[in-house]
C-alpha atoms as a PDB file:
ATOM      1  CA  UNK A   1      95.787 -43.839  53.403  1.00  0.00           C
ATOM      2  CA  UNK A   2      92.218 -42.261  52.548  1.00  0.00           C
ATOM      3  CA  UNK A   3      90.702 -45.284  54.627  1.00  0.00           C
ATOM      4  CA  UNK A   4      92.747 -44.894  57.579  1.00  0.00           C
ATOM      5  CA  UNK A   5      91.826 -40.565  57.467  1.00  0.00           C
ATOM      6  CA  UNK A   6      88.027 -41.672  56.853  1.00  0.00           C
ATOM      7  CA  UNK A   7      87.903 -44.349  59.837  1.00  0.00           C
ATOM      8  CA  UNK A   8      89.464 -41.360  62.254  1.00  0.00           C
ATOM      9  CA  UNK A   9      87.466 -38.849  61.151  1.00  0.00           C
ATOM     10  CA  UNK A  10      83.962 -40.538  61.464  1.00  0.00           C
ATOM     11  CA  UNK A  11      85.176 -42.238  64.802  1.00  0.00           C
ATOM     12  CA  UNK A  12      85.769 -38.360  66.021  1.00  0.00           C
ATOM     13  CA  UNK A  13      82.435 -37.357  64.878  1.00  0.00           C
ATOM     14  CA  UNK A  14      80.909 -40.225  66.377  1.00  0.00           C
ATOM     15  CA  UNK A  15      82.338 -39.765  69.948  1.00  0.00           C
ATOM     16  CA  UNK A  16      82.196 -36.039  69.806  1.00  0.00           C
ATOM     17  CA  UNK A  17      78.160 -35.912  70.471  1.00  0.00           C
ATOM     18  CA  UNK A  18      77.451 -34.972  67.390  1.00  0.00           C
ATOM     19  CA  UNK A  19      75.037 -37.913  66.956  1.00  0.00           C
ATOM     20  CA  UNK A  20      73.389 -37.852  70.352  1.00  0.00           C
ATOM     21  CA  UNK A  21      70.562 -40.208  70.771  1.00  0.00           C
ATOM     22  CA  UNK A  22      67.410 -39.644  72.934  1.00  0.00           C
ATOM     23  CA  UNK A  23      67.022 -42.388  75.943  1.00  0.00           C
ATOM     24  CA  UNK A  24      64.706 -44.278  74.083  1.00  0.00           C
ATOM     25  CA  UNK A  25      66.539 -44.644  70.827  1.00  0.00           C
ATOM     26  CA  UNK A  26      69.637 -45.447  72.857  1.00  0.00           C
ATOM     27  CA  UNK A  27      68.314 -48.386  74.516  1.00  0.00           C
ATOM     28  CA  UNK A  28      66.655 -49.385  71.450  1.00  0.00           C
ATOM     29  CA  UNK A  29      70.014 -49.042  69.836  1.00  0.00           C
ATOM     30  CA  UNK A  30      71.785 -50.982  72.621  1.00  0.00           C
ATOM     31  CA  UNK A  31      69.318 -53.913  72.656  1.00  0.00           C
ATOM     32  CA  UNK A  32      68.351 -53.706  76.462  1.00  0.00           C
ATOM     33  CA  UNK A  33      64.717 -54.856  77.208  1.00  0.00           C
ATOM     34  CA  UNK A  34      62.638 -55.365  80.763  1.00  0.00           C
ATOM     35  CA  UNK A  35      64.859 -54.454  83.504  1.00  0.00           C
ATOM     36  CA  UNK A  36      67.850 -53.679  82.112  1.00  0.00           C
ATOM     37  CA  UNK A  37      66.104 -51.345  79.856  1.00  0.00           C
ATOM     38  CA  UNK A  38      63.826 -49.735  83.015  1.00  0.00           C
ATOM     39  CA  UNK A  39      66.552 -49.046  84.380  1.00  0.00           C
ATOM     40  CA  UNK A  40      68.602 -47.777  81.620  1.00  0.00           C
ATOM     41  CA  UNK A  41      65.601 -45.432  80.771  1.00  0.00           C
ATOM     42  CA  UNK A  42      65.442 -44.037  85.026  1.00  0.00           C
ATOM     43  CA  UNK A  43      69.028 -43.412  84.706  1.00  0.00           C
ATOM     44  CA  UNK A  44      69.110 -41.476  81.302  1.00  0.00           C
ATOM     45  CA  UNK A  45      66.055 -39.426  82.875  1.00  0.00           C
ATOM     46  CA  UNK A  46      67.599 -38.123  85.847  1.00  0.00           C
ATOM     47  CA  UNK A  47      70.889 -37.736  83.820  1.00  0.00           C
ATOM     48  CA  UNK A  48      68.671 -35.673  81.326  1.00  0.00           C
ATOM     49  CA  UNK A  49      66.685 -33.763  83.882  1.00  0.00           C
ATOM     50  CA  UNK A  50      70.003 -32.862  85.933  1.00  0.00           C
ATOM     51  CA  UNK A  51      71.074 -31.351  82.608  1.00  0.00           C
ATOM     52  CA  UNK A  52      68.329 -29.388  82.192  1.00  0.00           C
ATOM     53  CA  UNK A  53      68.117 -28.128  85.479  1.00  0.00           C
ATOM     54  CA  UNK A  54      71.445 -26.795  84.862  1.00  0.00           C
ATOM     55  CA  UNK A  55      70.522 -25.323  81.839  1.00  0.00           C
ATOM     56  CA  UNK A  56      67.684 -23.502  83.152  1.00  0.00           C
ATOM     57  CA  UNK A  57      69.928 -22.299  86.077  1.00  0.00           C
ATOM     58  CA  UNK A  58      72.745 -20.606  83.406  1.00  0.00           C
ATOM     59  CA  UNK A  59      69.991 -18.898  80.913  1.00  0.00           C
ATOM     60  CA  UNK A  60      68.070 -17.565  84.806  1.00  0.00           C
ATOM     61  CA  UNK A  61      64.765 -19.114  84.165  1.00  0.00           C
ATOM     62  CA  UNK A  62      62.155 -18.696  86.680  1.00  0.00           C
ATOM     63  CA  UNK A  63      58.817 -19.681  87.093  1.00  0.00           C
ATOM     64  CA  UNK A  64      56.355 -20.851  84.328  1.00  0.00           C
ATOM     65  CA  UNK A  65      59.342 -19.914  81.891  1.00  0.00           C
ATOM     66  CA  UNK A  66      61.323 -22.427  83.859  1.00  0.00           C
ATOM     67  CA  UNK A  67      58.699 -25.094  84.049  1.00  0.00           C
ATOM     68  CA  UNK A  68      58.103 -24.807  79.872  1.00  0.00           C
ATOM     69  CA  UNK A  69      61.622 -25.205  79.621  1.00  0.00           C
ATOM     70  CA  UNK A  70      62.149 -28.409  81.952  1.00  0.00           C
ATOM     71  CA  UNK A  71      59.370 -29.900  80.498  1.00  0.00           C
ATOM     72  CA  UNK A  72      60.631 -29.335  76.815  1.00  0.00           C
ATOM     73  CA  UNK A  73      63.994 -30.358  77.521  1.00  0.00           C
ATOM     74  CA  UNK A  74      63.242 -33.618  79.468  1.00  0.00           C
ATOM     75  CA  UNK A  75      60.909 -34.609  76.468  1.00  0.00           C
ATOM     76  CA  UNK A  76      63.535 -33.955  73.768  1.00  0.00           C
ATOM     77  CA  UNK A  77      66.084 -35.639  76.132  1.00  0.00           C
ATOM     78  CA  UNK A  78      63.764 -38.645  77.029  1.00  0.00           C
ATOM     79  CA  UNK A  79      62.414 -39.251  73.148  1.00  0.00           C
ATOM     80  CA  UNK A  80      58.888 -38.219  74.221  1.00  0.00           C
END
């Protein structure tokens, strides 16, 4: 019984985010090399920089503030 409560709580902590991975240690994690892993990496990106943008939208950034914190967020996102 302890198993089956373990295996459903670590696969909930797992899915829920909690462990997020930065682009680069995601395709490193899922194997992908030369195009696949181009591509992978351009997709994450502009996944990560659309999520930032939004971010910087809802806290009312403008300017350089806005810039620092695109550029921040990106790199954290990216695994720069």
């Amino acid at each position: 019984m302890r198993t089956i409560i373990f295996a459903a709580a670590f696969a909930l902590a797992s899915s829920s985010g909690a462990f997020a991975l930065s682009c680069k240690e995601d395709t490193t994690a899922k194997r992908l090399a030369g195009a696949a892993a181009t591509s992978h990496m351009k997709k994450c990106e502009t996944d990560a920089r659309a999520k930032c943008e939004a971010d910087s939208t809802a806290r009312k950034l403008a300017g350089a503030a806005k810039t620092s914190h695109m550029k921040k967020c990106v790199d954290d996102a990216v695994g720069n």
